[in-house]
PDB file of N, CA and C in Angstrom:
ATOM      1  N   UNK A   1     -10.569  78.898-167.740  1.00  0.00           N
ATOM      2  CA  UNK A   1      -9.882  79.355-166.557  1.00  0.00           C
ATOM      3  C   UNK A   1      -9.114  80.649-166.851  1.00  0.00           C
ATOM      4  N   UNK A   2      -8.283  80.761-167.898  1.00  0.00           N
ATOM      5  CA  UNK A   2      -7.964  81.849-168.143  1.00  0.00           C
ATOM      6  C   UNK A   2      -8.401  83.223-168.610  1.00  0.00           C
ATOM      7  N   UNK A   3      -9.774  82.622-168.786  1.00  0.00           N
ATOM      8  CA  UNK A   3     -11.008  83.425-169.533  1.00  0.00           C
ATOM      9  C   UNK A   3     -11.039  84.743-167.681  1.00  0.00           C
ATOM     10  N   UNK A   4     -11.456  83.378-166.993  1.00  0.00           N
ATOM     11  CA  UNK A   4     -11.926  84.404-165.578  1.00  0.00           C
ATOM     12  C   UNK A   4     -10.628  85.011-165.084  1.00  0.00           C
ATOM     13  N   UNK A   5      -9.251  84.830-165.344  1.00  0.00           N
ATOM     14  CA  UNK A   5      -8.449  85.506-164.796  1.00  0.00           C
ATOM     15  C   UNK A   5      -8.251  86.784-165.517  1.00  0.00           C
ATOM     16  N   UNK A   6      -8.608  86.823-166.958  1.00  0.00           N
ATOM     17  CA  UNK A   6      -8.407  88.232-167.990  1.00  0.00           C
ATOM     18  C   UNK A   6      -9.149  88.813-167.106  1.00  0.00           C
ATOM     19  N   UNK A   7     -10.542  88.187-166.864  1.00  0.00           N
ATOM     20  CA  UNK A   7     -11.758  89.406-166.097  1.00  0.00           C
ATOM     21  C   UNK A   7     -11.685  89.818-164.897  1.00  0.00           C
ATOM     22  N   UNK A   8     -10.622  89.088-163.994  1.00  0.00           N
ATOM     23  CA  UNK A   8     -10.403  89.808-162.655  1.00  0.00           C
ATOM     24  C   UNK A   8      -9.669  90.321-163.158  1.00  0.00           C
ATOM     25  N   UNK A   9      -8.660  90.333-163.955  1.00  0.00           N
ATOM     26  CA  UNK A   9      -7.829  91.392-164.045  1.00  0.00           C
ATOM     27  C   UNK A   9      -7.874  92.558-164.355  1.00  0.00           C
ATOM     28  N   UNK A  10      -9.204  92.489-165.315  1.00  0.00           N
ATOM     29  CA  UNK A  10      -9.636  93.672-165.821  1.00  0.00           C
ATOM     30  C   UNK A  10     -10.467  94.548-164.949  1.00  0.00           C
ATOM     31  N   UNK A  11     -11.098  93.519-164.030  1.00  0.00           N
ATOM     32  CA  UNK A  11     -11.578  94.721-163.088  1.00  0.00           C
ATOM     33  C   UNK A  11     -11.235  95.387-162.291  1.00  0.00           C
ATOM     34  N   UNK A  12     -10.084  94.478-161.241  1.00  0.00           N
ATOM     35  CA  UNK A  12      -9.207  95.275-160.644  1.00  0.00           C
ATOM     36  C   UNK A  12      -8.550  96.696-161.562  1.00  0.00           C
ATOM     37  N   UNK A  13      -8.494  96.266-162.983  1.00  0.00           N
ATOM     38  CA  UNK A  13      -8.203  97.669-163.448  1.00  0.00           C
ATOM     39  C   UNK A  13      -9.294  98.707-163.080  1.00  0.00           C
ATOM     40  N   UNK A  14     -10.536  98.891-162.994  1.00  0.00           N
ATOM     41  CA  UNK A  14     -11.441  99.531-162.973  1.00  0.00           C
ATOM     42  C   UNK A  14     -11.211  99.972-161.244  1.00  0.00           C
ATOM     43  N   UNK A  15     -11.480  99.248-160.714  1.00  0.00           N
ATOM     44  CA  UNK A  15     -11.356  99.522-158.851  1.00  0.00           C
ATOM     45  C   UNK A  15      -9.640 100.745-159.242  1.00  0.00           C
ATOM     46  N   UNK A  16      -8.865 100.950-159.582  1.00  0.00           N
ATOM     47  CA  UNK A  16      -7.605 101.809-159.420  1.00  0.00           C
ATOM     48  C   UNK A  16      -7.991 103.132-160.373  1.00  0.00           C
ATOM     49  N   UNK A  17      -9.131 103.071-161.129  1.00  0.00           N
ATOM     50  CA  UNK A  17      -9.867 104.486-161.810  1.00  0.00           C
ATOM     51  C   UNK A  17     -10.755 104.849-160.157  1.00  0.00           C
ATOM     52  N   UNK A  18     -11.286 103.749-159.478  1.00  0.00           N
ATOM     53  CA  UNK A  18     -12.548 104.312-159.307  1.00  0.00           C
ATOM     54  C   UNK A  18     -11.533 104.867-157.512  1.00  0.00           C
ATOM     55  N   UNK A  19     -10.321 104.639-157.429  1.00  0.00           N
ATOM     56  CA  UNK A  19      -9.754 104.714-155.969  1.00  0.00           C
ATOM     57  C   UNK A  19      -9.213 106.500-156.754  1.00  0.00           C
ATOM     58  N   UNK A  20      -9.195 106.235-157.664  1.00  0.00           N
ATOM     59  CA  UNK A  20      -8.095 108.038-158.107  1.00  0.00           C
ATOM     60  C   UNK A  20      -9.312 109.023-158.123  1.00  0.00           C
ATOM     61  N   UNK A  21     -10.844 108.351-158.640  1.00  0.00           N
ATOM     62  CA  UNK A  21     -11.500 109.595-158.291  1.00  0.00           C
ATOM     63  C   UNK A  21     -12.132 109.491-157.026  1.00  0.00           C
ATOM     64  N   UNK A  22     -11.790 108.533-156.100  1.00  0.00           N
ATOM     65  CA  UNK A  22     -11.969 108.922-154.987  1.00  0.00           C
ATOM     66  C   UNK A  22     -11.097 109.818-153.884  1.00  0.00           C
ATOM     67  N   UNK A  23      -9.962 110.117-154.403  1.00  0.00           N
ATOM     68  CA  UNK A  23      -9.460 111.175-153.957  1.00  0.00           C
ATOM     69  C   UNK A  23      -9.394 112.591-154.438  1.00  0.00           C
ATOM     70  N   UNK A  24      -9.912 112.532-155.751  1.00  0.00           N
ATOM     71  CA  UNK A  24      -9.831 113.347-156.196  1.00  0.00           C
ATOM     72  C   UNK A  24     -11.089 114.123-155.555  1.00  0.00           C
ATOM     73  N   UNK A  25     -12.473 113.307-155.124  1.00  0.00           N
ATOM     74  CA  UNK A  25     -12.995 113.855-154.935  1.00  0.00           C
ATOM     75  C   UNK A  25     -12.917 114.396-153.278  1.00  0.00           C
ATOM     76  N   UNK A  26     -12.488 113.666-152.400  1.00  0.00           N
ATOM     77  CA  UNK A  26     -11.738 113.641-150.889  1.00  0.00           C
ATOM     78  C   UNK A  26     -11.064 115.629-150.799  1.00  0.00           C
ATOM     79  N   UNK A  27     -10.503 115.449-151.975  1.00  0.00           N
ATOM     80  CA  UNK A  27      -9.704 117.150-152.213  1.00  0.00           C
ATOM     81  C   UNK A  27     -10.459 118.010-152.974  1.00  0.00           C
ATOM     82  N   UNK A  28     -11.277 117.954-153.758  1.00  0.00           N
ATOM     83  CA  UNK A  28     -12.597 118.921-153.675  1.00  0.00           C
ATOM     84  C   UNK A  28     -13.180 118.982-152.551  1.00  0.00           C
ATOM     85  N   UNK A  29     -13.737 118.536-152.021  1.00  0.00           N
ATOM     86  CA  UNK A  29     -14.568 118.604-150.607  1.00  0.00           C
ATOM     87  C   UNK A  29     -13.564 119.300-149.757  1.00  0.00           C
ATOM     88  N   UNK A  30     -12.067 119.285-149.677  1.00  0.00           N
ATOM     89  CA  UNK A  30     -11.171 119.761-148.386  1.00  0.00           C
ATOM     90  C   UNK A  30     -11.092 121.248-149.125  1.00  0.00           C
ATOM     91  N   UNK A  31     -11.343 121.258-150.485  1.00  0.00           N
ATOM     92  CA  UNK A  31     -10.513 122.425-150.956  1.00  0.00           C
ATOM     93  C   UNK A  31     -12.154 123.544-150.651  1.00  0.00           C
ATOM     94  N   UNK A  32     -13.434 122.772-150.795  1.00  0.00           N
ATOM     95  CA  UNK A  32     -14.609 124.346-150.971  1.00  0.00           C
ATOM     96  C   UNK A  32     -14.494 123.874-149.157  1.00  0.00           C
ATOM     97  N   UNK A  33     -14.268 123.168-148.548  1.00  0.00           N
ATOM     98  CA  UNK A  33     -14.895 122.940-146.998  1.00  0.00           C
ATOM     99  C   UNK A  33     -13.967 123.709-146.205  1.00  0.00           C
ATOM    100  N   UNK A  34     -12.578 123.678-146.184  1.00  0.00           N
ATOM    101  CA  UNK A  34     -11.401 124.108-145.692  1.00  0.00           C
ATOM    102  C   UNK A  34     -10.653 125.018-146.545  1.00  0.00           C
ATOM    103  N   UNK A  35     -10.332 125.142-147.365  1.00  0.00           N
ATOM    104  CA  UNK A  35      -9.133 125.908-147.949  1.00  0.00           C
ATOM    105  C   UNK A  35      -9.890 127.162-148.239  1.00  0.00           C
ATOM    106  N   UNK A  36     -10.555 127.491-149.437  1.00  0.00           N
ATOM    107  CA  UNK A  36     -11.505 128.286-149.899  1.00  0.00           C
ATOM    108  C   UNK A  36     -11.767 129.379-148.938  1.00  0.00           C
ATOM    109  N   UNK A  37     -12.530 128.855-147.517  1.00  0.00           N
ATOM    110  CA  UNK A  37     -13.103 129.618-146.991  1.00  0.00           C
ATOM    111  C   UNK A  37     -11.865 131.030-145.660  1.00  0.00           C
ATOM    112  N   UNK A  38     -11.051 129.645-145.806  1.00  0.00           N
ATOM    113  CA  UNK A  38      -9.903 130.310-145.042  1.00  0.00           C
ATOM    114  C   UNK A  38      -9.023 131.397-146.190  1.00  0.00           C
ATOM    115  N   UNK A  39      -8.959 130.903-147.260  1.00  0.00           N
ATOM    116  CA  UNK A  39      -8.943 132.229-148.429  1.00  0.00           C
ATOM    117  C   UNK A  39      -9.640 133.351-148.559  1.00  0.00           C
ATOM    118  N   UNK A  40     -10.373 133.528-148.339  1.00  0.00           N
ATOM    119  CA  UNK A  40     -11.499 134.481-148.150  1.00  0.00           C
ATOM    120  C   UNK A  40     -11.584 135.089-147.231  1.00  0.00           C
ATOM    121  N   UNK A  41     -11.634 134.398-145.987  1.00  0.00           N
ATOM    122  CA  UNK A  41     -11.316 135.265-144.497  1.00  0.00           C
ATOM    123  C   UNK A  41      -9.579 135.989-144.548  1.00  0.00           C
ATOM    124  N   UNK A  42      -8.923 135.321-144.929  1.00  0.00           N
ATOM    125  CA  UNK A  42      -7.671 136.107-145.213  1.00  0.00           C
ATOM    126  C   UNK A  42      -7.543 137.463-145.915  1.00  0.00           C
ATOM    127  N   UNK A  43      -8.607 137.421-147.005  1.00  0.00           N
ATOM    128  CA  UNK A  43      -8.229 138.592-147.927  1.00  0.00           C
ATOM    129  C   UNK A  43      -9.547 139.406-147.552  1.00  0.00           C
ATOM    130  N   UNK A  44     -10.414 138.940-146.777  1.00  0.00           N
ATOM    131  CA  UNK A  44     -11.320 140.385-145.964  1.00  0.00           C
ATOM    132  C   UNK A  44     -10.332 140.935-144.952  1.00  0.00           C
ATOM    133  N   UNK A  45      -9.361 140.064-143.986  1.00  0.00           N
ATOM    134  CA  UNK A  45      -8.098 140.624-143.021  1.00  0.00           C
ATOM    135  C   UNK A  45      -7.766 141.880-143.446  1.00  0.00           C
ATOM    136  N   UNK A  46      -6.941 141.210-145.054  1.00  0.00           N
ATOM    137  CA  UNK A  46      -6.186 142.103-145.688  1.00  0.00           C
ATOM    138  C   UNK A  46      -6.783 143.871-146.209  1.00  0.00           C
ATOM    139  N   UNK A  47      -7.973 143.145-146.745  1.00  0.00           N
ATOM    140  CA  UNK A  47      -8.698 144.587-147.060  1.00  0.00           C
ATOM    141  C   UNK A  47      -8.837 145.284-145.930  1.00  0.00           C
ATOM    142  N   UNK A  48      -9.030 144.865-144.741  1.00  0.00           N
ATOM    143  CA  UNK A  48      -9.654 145.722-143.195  1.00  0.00           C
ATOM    144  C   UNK A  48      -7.879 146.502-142.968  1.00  0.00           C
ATOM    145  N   UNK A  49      -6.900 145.688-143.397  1.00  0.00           N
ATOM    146  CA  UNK A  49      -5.918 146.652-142.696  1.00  0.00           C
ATOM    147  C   UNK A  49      -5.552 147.948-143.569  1.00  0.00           C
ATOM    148  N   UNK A  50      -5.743 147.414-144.949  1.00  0.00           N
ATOM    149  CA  UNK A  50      -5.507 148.563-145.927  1.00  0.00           C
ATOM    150  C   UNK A  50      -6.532 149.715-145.670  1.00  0.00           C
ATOM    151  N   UNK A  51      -7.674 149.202-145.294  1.00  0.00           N
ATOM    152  CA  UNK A  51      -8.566 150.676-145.043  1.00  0.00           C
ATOM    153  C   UNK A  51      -8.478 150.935-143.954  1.00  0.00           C
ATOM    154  N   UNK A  52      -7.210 151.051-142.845  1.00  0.00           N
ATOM    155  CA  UNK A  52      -7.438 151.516-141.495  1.00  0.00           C
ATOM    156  C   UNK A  52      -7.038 153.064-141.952  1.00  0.00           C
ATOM    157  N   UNK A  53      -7.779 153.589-140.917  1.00  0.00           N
ATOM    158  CA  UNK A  53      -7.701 155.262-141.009  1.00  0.00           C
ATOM    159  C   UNK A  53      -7.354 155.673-139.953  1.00  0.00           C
ATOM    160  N   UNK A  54      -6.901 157.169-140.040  1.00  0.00           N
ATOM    161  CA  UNK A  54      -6.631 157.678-138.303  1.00  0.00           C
ATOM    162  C   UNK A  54      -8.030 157.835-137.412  1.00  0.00           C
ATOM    163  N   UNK A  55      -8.163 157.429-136.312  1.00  0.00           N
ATOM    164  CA  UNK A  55      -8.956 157.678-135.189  1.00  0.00           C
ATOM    165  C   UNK A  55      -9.998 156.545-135.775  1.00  0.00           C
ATOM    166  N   UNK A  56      -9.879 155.677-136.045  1.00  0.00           N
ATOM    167  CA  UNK A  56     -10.638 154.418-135.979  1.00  0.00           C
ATOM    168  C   UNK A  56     -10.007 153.100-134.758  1.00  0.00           C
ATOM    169  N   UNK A  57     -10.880 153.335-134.084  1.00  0.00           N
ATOM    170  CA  UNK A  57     -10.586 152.423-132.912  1.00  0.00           C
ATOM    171  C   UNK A  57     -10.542 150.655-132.986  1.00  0.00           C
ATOM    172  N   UNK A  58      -8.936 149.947-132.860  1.00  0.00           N
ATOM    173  CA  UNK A  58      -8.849 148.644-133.603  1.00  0.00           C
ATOM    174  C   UNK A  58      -8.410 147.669-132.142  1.00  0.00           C
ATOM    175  N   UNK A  59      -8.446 146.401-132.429  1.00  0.00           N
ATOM    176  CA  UNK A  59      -7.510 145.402-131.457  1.00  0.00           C
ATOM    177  C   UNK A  59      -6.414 144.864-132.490  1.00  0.00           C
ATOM    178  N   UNK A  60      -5.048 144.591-131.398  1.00  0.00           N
ATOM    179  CA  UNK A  60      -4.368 143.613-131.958  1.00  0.00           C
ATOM    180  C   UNK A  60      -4.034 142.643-131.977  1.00  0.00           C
ATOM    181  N   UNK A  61      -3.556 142.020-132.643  1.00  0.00           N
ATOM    182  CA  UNK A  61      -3.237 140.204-132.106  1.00  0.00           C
ATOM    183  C   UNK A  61      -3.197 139.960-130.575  1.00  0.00           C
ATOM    184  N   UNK A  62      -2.605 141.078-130.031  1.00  0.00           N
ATOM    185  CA  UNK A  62      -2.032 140.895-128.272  1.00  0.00           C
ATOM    186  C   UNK A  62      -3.558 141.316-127.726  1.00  0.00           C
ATOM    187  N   UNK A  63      -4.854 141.684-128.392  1.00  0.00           N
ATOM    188  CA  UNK A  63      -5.665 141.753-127.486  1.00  0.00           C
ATOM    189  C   UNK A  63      -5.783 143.527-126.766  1.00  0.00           C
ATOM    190  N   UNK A  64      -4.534 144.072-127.222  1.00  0.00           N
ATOM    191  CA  UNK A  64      -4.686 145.574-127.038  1.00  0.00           C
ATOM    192  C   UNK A  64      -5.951 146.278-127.888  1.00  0.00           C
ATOM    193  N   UNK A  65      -6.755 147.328-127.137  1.00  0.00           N
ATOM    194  CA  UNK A  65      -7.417 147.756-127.874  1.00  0.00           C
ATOM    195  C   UNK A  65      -6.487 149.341-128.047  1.00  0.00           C
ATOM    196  N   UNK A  66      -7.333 150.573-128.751  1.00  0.00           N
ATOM    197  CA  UNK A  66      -6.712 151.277-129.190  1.00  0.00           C
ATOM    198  C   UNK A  66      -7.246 152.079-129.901  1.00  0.00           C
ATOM    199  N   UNK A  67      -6.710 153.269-130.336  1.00  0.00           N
ATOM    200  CA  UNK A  67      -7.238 154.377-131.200  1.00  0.00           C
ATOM    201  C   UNK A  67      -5.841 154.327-132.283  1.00  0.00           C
ATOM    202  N   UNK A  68      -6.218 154.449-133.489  1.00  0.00           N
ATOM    203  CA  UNK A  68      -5.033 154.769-134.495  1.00  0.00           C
ATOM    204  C   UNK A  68      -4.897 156.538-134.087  1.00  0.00           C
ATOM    205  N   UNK A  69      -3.453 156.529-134.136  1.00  0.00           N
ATOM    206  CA  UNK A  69      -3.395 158.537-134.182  1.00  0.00           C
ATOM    207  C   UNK A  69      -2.665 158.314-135.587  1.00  0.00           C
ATOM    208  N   UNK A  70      -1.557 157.918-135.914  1.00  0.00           N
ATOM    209  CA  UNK A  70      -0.856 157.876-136.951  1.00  0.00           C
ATOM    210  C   UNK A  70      -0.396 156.661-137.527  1.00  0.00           C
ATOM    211  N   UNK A  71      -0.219 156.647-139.192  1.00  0.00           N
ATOM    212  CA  UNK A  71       0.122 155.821-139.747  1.00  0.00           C
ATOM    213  C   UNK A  71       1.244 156.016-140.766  1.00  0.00           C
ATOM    214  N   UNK A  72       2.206 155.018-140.686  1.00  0.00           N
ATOM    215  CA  UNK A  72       3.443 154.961-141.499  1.00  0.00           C
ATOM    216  C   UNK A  72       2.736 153.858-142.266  1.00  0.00           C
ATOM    217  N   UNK A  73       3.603 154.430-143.552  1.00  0.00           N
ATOM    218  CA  UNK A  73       2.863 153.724-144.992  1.00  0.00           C
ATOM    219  C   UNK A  73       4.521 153.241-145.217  1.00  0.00           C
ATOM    220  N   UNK A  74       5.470 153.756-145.063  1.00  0.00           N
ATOM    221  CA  UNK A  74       6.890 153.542-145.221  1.00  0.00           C
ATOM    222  C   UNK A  74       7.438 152.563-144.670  1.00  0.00           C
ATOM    223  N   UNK A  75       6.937 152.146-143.236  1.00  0.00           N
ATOM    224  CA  UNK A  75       7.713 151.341-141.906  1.00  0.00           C
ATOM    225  C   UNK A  75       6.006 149.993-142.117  1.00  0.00           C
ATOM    226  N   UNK A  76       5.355 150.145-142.575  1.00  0.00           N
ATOM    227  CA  UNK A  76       3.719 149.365-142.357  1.00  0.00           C
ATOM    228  C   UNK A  76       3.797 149.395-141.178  1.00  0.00           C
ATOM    229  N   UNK A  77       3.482 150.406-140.567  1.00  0.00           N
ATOM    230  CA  UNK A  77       3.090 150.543-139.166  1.00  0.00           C
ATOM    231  C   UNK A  77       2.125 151.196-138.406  1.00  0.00           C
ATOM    232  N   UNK A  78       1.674 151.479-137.530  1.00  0.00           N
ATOM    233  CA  UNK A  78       0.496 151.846-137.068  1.00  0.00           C
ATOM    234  C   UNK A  78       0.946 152.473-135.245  1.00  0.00           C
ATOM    235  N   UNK A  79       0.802 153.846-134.774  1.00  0.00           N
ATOM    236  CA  UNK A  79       0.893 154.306-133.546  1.00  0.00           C
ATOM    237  C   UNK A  79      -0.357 154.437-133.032  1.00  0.00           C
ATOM    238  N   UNK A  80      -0.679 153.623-132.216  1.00  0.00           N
ATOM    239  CA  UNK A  80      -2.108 153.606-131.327  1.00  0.00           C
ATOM    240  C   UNK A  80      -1.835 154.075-129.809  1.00  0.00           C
ATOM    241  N   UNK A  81      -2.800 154.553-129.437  1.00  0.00           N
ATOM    242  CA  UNK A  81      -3.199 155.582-128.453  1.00  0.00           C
ATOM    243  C   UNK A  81      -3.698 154.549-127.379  1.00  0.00           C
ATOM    244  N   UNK A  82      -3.560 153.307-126.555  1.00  0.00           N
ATOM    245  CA  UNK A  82      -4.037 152.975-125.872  1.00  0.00           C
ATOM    246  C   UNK A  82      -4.574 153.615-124.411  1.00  0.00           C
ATOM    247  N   UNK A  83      -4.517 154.611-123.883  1.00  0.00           N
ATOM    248  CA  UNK A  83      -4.920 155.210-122.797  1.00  0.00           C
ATOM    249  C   UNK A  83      -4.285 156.774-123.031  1.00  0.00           C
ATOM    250  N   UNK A  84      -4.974 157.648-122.419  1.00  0.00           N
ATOM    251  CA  UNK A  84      -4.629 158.725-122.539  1.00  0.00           C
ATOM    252  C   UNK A  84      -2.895 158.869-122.202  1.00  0.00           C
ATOM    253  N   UNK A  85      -2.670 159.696-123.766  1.00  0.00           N
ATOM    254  CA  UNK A  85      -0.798 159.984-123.500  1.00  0.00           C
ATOM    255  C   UNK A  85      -0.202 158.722-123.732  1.00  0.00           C
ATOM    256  N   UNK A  86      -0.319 157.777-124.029  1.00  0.00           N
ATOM    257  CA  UNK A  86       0.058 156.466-124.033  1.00  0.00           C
ATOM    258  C   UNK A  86       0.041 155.685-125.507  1.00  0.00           C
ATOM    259  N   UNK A  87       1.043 156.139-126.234  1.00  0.00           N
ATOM    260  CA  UNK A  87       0.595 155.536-127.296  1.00  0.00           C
ATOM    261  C   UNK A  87       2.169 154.534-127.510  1.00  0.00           C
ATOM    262  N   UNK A  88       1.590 153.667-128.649  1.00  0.00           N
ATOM    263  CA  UNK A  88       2.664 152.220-128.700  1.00  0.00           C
ATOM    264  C   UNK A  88       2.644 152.611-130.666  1.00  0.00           C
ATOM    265  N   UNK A  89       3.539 151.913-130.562  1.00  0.00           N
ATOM    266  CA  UNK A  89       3.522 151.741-132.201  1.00  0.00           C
ATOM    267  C   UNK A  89       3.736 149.634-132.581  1.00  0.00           C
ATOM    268  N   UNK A  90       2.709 149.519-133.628  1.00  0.00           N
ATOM    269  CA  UNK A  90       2.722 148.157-133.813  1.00  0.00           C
ATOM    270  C   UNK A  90       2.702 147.879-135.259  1.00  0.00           C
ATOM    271  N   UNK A  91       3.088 146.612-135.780  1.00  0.00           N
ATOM    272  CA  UNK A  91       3.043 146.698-137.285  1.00  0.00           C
ATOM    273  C   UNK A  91       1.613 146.526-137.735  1.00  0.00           C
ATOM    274  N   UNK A  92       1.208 146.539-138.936  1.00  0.00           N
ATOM    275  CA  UNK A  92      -0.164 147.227-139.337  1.00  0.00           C
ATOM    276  C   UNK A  92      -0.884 145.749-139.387  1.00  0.00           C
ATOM    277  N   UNK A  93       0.077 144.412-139.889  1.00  0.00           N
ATOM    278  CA  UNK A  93      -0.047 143.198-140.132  1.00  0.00           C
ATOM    279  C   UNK A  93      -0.566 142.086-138.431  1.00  0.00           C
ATOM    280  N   UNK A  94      -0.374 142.900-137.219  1.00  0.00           N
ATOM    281  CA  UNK A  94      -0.504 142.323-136.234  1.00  0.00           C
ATOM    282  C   UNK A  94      -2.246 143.108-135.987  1.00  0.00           C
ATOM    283  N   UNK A  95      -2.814 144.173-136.284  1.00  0.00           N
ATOM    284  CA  UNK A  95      -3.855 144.783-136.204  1.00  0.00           C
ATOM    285  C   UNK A  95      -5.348 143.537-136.886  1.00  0.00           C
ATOM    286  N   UNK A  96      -6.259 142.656-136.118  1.00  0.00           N
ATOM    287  CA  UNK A  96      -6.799 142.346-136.725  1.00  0.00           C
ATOM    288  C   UNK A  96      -8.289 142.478-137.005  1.00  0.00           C
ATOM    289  N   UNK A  97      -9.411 143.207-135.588  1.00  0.00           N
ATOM    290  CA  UNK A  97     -10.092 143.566-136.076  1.00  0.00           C
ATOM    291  C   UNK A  97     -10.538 145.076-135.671  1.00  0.00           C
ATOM    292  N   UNK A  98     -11.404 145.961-135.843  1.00  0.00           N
ATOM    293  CA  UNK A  98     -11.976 146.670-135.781  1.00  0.00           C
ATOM    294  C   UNK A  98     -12.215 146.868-133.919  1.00  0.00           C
ATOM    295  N   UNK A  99     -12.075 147.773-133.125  1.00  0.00           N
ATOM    296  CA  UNK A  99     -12.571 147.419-132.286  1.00  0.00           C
ATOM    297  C   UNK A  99     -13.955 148.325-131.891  1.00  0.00           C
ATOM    298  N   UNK A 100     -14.822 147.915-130.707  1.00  0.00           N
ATOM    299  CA  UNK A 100     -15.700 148.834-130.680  1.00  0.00           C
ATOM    300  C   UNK A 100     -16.019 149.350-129.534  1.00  0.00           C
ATOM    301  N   UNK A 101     -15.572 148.345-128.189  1.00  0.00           N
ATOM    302  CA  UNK A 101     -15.733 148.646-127.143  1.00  0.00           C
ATOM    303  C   UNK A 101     -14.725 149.173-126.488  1.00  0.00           C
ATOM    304  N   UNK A 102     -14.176 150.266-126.930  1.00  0.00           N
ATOM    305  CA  UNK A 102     -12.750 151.070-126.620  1.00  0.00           C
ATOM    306  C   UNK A 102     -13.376 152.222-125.904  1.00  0.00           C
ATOM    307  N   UNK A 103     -12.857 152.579-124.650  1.00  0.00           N
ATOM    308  CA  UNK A 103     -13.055 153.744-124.387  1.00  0.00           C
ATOM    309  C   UNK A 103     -12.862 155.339-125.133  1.00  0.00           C
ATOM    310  N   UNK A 104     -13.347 156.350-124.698  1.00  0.00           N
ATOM    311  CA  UNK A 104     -13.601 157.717-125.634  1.00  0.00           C
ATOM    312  C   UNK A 104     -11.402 158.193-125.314  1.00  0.00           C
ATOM    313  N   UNK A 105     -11.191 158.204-126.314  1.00  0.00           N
ATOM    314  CA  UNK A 105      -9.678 158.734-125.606  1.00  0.00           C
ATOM    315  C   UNK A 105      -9.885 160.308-126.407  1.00  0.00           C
ATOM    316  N   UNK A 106      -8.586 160.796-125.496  1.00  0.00           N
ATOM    317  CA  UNK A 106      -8.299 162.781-126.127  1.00  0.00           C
ATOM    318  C   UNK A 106      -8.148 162.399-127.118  1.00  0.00           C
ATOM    319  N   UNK A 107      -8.434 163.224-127.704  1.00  0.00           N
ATOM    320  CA  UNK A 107      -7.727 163.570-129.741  1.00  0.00           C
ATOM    321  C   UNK A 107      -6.416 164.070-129.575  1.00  0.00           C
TER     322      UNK A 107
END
């Protein structure tokens, strides 16, 4: 009798290895399925704002589209030209993609 209680006991030891690599593996799967990829889209963001140039036409978080005229490297900021004579200034960090369907504005 005590023989079969060593051996449940011992297996239940085994079931508390086999529950730790089941989470372990639960967080691999979240980390290449979810985390990873949202890492990656973050730091293409990042590269797109560092290479903004003047007269490259962008949107911003608010959905404004726009022409860059000038850029502060001092303030991280960005003055866009939304309609002729009309320009706004926004931080460079709210700028997120490229835009393309912007109308032709003056230089």
């Amino acid at each position: 009798m005590q023989q079969l209680l060593i051996l449940l006991q011992a297996a239940q030891g085994d079931g508390g290895m086999g529950m730790i690599l089941m989470l372990v593996a639960m967080f691999a799967i979240m980390y290449f399925f979810m985390i990873r990829p949202q890492q990656k889209k973050q730091k293409e963001i990042q590269k797109f704002r560092n290479s903004i140039e003047r007269g490259q036409e962008v949107i911003t978080a608010g959905g404004v589209y726009g022409v860059v005229r000038e850029i502060d490297d001092v303030k991280n900021a960005l003055l866009i030209e939304v309609a002729n004579g009309v320009r706004i200034r926004v931080d460079r960090n709210s700028v997120f993609a490229a835009g393309t369907s912007t109308e032709n504005y003056a230089k």
